[in-house]
N, C-alpha and C. Protein backbone atom coordinates (compact mmCIF):
# COMPACT_ATOMS: atom_id res chain seq x y z
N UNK A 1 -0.39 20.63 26.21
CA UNK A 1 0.47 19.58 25.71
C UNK A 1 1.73 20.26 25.17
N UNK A 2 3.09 19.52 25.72
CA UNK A 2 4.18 20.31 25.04
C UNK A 2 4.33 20.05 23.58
N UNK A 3 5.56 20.26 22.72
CA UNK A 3 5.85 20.39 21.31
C UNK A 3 6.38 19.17 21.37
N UNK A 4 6.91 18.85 22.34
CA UNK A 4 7.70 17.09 22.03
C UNK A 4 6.65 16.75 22.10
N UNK A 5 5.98 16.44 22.89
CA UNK A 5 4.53 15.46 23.19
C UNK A 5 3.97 15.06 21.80
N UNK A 6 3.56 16.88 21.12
CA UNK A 6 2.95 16.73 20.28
C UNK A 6 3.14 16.34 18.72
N UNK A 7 4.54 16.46 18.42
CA UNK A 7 5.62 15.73 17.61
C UNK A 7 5.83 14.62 17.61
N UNK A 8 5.77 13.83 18.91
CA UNK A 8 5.73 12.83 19.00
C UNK A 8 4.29 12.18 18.34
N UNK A 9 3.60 12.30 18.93
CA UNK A 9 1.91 11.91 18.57
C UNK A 9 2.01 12.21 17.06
N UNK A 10 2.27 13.17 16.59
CA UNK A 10 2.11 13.51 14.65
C UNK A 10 3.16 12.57 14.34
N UNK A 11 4.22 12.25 14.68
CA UNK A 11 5.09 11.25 13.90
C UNK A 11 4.44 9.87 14.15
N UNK A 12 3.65 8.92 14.95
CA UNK A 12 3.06 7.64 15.50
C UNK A 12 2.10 8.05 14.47
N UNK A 13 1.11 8.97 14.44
CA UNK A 13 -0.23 9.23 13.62
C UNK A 13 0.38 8.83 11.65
N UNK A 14 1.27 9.90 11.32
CA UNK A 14 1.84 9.65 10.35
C UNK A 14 2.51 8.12 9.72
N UNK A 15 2.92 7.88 10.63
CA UNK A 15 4.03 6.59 10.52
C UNK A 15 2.95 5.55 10.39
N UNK A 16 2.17 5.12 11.18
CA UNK A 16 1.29 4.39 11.36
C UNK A 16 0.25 4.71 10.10
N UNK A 17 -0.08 5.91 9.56
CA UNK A 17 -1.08 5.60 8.75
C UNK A 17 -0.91 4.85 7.35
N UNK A 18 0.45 4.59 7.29
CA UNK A 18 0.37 4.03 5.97
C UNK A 18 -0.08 2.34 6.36
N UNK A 19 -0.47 2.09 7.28
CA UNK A 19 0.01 0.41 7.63
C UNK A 19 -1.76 -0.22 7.19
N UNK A 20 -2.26 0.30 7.07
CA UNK A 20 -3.80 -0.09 6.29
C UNK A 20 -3.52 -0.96 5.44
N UNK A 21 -2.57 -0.76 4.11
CA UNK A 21 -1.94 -1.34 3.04
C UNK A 21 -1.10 -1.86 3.37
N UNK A 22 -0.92 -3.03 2.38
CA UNK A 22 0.88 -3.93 2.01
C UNK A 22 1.11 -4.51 1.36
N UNK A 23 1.93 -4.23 0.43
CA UNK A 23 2.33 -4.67 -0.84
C UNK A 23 2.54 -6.21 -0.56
N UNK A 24 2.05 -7.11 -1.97
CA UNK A 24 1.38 -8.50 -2.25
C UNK A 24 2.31 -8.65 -3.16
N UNK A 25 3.55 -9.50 -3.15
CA UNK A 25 4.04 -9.63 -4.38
C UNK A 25 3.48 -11.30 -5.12
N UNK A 26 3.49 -11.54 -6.56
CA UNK A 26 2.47 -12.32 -7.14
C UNK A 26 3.84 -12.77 -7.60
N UNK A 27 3.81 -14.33 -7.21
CA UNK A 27 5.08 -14.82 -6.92
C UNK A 27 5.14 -16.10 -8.10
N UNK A 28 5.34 -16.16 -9.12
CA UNK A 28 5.50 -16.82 -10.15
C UNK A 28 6.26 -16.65 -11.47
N UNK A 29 6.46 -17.63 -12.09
CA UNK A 29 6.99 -17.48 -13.51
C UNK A 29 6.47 -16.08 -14.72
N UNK A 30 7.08 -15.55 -15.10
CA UNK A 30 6.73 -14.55 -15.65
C UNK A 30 5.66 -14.78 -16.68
N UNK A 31 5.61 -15.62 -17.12
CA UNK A 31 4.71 -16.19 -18.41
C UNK A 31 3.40 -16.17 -17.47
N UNK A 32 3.38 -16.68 -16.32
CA UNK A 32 2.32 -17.61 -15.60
C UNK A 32 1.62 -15.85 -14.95
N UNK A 33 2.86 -14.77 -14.57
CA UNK A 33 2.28 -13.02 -14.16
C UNK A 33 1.37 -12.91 -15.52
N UNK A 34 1.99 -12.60 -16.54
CA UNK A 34 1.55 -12.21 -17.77
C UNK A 34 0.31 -12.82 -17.76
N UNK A 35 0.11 -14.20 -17.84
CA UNK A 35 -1.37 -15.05 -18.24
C UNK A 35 -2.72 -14.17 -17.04
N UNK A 36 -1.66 -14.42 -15.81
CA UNK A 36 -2.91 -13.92 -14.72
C UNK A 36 -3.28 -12.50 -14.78
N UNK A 37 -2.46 -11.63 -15.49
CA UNK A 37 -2.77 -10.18 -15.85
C UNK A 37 -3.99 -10.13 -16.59
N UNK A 38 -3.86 -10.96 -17.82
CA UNK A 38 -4.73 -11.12 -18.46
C UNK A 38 -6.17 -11.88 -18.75
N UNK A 39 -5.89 -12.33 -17.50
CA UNK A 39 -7.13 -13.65 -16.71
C UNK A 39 -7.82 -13.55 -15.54
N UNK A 40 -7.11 -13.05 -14.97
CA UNK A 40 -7.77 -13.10 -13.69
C UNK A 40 -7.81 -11.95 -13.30
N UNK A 41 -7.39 -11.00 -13.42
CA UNK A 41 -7.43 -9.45 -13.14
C UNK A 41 -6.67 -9.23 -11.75
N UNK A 42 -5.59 -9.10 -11.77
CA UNK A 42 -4.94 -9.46 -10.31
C UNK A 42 -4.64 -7.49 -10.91
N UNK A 43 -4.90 -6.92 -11.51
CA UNK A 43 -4.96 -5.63 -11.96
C UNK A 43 -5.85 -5.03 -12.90
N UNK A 44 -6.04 -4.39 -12.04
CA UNK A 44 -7.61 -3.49 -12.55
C UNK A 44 -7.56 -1.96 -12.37
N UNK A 45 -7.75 -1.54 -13.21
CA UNK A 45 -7.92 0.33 -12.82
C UNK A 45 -8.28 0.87 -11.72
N UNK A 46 -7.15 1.60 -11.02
CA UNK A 46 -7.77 2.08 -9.98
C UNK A 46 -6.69 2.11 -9.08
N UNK A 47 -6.15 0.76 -9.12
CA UNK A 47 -5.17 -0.66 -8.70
C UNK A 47 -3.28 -0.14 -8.49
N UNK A 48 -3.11 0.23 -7.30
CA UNK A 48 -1.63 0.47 -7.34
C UNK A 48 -0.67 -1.04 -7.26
N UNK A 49 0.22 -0.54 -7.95
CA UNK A 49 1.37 -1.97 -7.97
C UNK A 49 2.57 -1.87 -8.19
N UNK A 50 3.89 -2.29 -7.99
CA UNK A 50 5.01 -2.19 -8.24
C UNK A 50 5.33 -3.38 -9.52
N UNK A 51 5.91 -3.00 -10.60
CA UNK A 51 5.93 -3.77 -12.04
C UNK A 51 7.20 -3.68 -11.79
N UNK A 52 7.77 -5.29 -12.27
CA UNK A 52 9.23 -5.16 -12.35
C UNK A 52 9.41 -5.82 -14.29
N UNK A 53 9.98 -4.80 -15.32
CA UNK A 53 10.15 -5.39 -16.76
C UNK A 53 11.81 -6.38 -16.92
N UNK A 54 11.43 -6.85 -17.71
CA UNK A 54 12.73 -7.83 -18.29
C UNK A 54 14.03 -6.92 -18.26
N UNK A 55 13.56 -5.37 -18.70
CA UNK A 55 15.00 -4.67 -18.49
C UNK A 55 15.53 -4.37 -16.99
N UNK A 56 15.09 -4.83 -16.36
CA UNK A 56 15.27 -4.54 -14.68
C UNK A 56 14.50 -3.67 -14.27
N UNK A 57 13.74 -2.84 -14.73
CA UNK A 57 13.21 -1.32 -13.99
C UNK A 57 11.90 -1.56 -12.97
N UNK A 58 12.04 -1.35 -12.50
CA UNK A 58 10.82 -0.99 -11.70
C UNK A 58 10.02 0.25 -11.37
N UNK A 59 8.62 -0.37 -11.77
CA UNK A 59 7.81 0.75 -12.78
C UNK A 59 6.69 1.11 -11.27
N UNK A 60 6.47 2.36 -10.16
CA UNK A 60 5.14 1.99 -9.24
C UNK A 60 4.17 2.86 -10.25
N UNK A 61 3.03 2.02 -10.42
CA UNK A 61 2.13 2.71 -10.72
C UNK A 61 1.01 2.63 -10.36
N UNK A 62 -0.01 3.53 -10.67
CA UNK A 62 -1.65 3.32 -10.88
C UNK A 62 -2.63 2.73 -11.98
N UNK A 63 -2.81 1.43 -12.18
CA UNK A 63 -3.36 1.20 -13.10
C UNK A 63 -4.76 2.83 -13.95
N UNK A 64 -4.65 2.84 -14.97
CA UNK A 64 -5.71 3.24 -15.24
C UNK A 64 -6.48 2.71 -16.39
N UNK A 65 -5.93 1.74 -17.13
CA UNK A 65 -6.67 0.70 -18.36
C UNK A 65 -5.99 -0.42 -18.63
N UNK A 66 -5.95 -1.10 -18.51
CA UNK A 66 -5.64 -2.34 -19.56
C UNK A 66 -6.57 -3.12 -20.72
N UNK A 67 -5.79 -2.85 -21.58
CA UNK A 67 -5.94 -3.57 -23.00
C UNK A 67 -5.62 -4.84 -23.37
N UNK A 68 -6.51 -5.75 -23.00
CA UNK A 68 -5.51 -7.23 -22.93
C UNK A 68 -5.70 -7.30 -24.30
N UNK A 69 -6.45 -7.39 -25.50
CA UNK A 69 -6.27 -7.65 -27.03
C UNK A 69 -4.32 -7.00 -27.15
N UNK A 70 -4.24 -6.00 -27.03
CA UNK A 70 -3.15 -5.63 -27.25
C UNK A 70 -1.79 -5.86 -26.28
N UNK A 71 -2.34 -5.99 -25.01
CA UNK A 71 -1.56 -6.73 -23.74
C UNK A 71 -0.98 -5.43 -23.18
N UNK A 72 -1.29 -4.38 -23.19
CA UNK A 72 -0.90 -2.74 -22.53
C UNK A 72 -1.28 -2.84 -21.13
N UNK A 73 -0.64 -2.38 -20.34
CA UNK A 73 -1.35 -1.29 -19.10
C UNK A 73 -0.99 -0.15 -19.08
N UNK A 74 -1.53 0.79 -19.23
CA UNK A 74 -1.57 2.37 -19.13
C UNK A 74 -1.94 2.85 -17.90
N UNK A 75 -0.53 3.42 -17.26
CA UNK A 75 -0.72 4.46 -16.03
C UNK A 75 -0.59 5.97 -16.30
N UNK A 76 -0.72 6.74 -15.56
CA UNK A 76 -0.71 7.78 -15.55
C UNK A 76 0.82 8.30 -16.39
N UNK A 77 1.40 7.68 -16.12
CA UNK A 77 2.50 8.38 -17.01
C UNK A 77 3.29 7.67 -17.89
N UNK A 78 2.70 6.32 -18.06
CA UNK A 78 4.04 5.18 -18.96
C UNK A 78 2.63 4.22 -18.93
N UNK A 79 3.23 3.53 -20.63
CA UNK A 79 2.69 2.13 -20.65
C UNK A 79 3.39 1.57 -20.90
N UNK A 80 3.11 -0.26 -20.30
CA UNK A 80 3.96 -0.93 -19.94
C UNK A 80 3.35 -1.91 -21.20
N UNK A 81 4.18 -2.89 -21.87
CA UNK A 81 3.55 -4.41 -22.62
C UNK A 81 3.84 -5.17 -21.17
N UNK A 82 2.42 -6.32 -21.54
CA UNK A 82 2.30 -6.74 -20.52
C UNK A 82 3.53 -7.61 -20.37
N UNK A 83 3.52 -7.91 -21.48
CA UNK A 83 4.54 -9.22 -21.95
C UNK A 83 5.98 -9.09 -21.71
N UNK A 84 6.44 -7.57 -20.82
CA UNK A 84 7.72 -7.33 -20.61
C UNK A 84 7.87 -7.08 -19.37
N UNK A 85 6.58 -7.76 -18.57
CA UNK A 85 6.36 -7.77 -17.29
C UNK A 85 7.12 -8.92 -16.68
N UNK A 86 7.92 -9.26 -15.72
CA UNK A 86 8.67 -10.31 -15.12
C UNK A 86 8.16 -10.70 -13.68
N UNK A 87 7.81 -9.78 -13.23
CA UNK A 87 7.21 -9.88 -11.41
C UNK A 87 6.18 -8.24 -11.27
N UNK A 88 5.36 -9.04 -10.32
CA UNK A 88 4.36 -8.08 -9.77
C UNK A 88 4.12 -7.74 -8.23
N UNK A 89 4.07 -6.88 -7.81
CA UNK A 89 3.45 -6.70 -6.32
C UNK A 89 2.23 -5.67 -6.48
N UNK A 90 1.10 -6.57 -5.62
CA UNK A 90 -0.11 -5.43 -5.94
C UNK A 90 -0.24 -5.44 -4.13
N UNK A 91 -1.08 -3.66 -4.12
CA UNK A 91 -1.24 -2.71 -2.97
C UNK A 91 -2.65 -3.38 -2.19
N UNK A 92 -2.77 -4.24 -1.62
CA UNK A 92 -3.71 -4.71 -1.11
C UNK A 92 -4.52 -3.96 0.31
N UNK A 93 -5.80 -3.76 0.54
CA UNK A 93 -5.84 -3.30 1.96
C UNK A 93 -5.95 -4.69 3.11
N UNK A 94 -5.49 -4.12 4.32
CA UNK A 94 -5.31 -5.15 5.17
C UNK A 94 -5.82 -4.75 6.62
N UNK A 95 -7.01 -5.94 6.30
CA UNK A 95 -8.07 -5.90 7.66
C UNK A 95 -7.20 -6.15 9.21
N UNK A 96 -6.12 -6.74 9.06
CA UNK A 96 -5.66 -7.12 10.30
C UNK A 96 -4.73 -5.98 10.87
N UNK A 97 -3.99 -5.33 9.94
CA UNK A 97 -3.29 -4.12 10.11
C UNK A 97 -3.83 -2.87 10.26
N UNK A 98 -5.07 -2.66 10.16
CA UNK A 98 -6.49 -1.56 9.99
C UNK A 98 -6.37 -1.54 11.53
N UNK A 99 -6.96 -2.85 11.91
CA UNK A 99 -7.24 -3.13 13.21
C UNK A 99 -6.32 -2.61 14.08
N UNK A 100 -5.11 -2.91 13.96
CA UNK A 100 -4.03 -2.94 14.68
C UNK A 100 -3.63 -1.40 14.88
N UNK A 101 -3.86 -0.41 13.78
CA UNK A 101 -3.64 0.84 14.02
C UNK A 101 -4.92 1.51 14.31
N UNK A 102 -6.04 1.50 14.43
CA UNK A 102 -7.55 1.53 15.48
C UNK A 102 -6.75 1.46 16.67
N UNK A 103 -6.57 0.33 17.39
CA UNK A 103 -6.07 -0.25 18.66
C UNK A 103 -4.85 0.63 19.09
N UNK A 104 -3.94 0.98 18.49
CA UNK A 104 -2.66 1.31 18.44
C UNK A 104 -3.45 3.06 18.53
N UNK A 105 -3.75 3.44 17.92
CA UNK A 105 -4.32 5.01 18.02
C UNK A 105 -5.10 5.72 19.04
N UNK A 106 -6.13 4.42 19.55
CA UNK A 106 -6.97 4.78 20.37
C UNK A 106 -6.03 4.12 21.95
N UNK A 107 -5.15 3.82 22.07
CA UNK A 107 -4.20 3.87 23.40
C UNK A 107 -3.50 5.02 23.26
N UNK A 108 -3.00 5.30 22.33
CA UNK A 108 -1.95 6.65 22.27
C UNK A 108 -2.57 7.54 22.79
N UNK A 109 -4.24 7.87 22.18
CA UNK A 109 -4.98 8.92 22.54
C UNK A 109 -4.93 9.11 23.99
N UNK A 110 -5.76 7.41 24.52
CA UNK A 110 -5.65 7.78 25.78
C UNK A 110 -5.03 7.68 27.06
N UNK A 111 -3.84 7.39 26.37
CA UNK A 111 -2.41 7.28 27.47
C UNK A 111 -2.06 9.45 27.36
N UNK A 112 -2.47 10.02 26.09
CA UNK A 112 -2.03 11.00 26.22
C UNK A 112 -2.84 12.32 26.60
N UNK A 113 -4.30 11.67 27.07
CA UNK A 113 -5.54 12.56 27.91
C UNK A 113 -5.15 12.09 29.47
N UNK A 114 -4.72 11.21 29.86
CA UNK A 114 -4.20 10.89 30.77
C UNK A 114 -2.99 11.62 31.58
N UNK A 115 -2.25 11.78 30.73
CA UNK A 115 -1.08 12.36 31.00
C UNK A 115 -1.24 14.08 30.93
N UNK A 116 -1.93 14.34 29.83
CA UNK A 116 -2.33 15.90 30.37
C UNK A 116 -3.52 16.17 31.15
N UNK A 117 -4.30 15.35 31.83
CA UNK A 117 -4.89 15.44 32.82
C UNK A 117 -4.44 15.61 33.94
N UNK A 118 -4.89 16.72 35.02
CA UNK A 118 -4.51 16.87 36.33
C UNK A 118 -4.29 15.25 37.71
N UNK A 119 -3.27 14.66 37.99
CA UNK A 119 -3.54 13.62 38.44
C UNK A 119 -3.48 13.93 39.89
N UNK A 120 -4.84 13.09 40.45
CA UNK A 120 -5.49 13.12 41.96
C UNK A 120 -5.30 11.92 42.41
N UNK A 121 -4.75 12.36 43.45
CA UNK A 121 -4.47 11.40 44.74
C UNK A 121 -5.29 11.72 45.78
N UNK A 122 -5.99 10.67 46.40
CA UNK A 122 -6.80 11.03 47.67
C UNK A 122 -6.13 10.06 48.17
C-alpha cells in the first residue's frame, strides 16, 4: 500500500472516529436549564458538556460532582454556580452515527483489500 493510500485511510479512520458522539444542546429558558440540572440530571459525573454562563464564557467540561444543596458543578479544573448557567449542550452517544461509521469503515476496508489485491481477468 502506498503513503497516499495510507494517509488517506488514517485521515477517514481519524475524522470519522469522533462521529459516535454529538453534542445535544438543552434548549430552554435559563431558569427552566438550572431547574433541570437540578432535577432531572441532564448532568451527571462522568458527563461531558459545553456550559454557556451569564458572563458569555463558555466553559467544555467533564462533570465530576454536583452539589445541588449548594447548586455547584465541579470539573476538573473550574466550578461553575449552577445558577450562572444560561444554556447547555450535553455529549450524547449516537446509535445511528455508530452505525454509520461501522458501515462507512468496513467499505473503506474493503474497497482498499481490493485495490491492493492482484486483479484477474480470465
Amino acid at each position: 500500500m502506498t503513503k497516499s493510500k495510507l494517509s488517506i485511510l488514517l485521515f477517514f479512520l481519524l475524522f470519522t472516529a469522533s462521529a459516535c458522539t454529538t453534542m445535544n444542546p438543552v434548549e430552554m429558558s435559563p431558569e427552566a436549564v438550572q431547574q433541570k440540572i437540578v432535577s432531572e440530571n441532564i448532568l451527571v459525573p462522568g458527563k461531558r458538556a459545553k456550559i454557556v454562563t451569564q458572563d458569555g464564557q463558555i466553559h467544555k467540561i467533564r462533570v465530576n460532582r454536583i452539589d445541588k444543596e449548594l447548586r455547584l458543578i465541579e470539573a476538573e479544573e473550574e466550578t461553575i454556580n449552577i445558577t450562572d448557567i444560561v444554556a447547555v449542550e450535553t455529549r450524547d452517544f449516537s446509535i445511528g452515527k455508530t452505525a454509520l461509521l461501522a458501515a462507512g469503515s468496513y467499505t473503506v476496508l474493503v474497497l482498499l483489500a481490493l485495490a491492493a489485491a492482484p486483479v484477474f481477468i480470465l
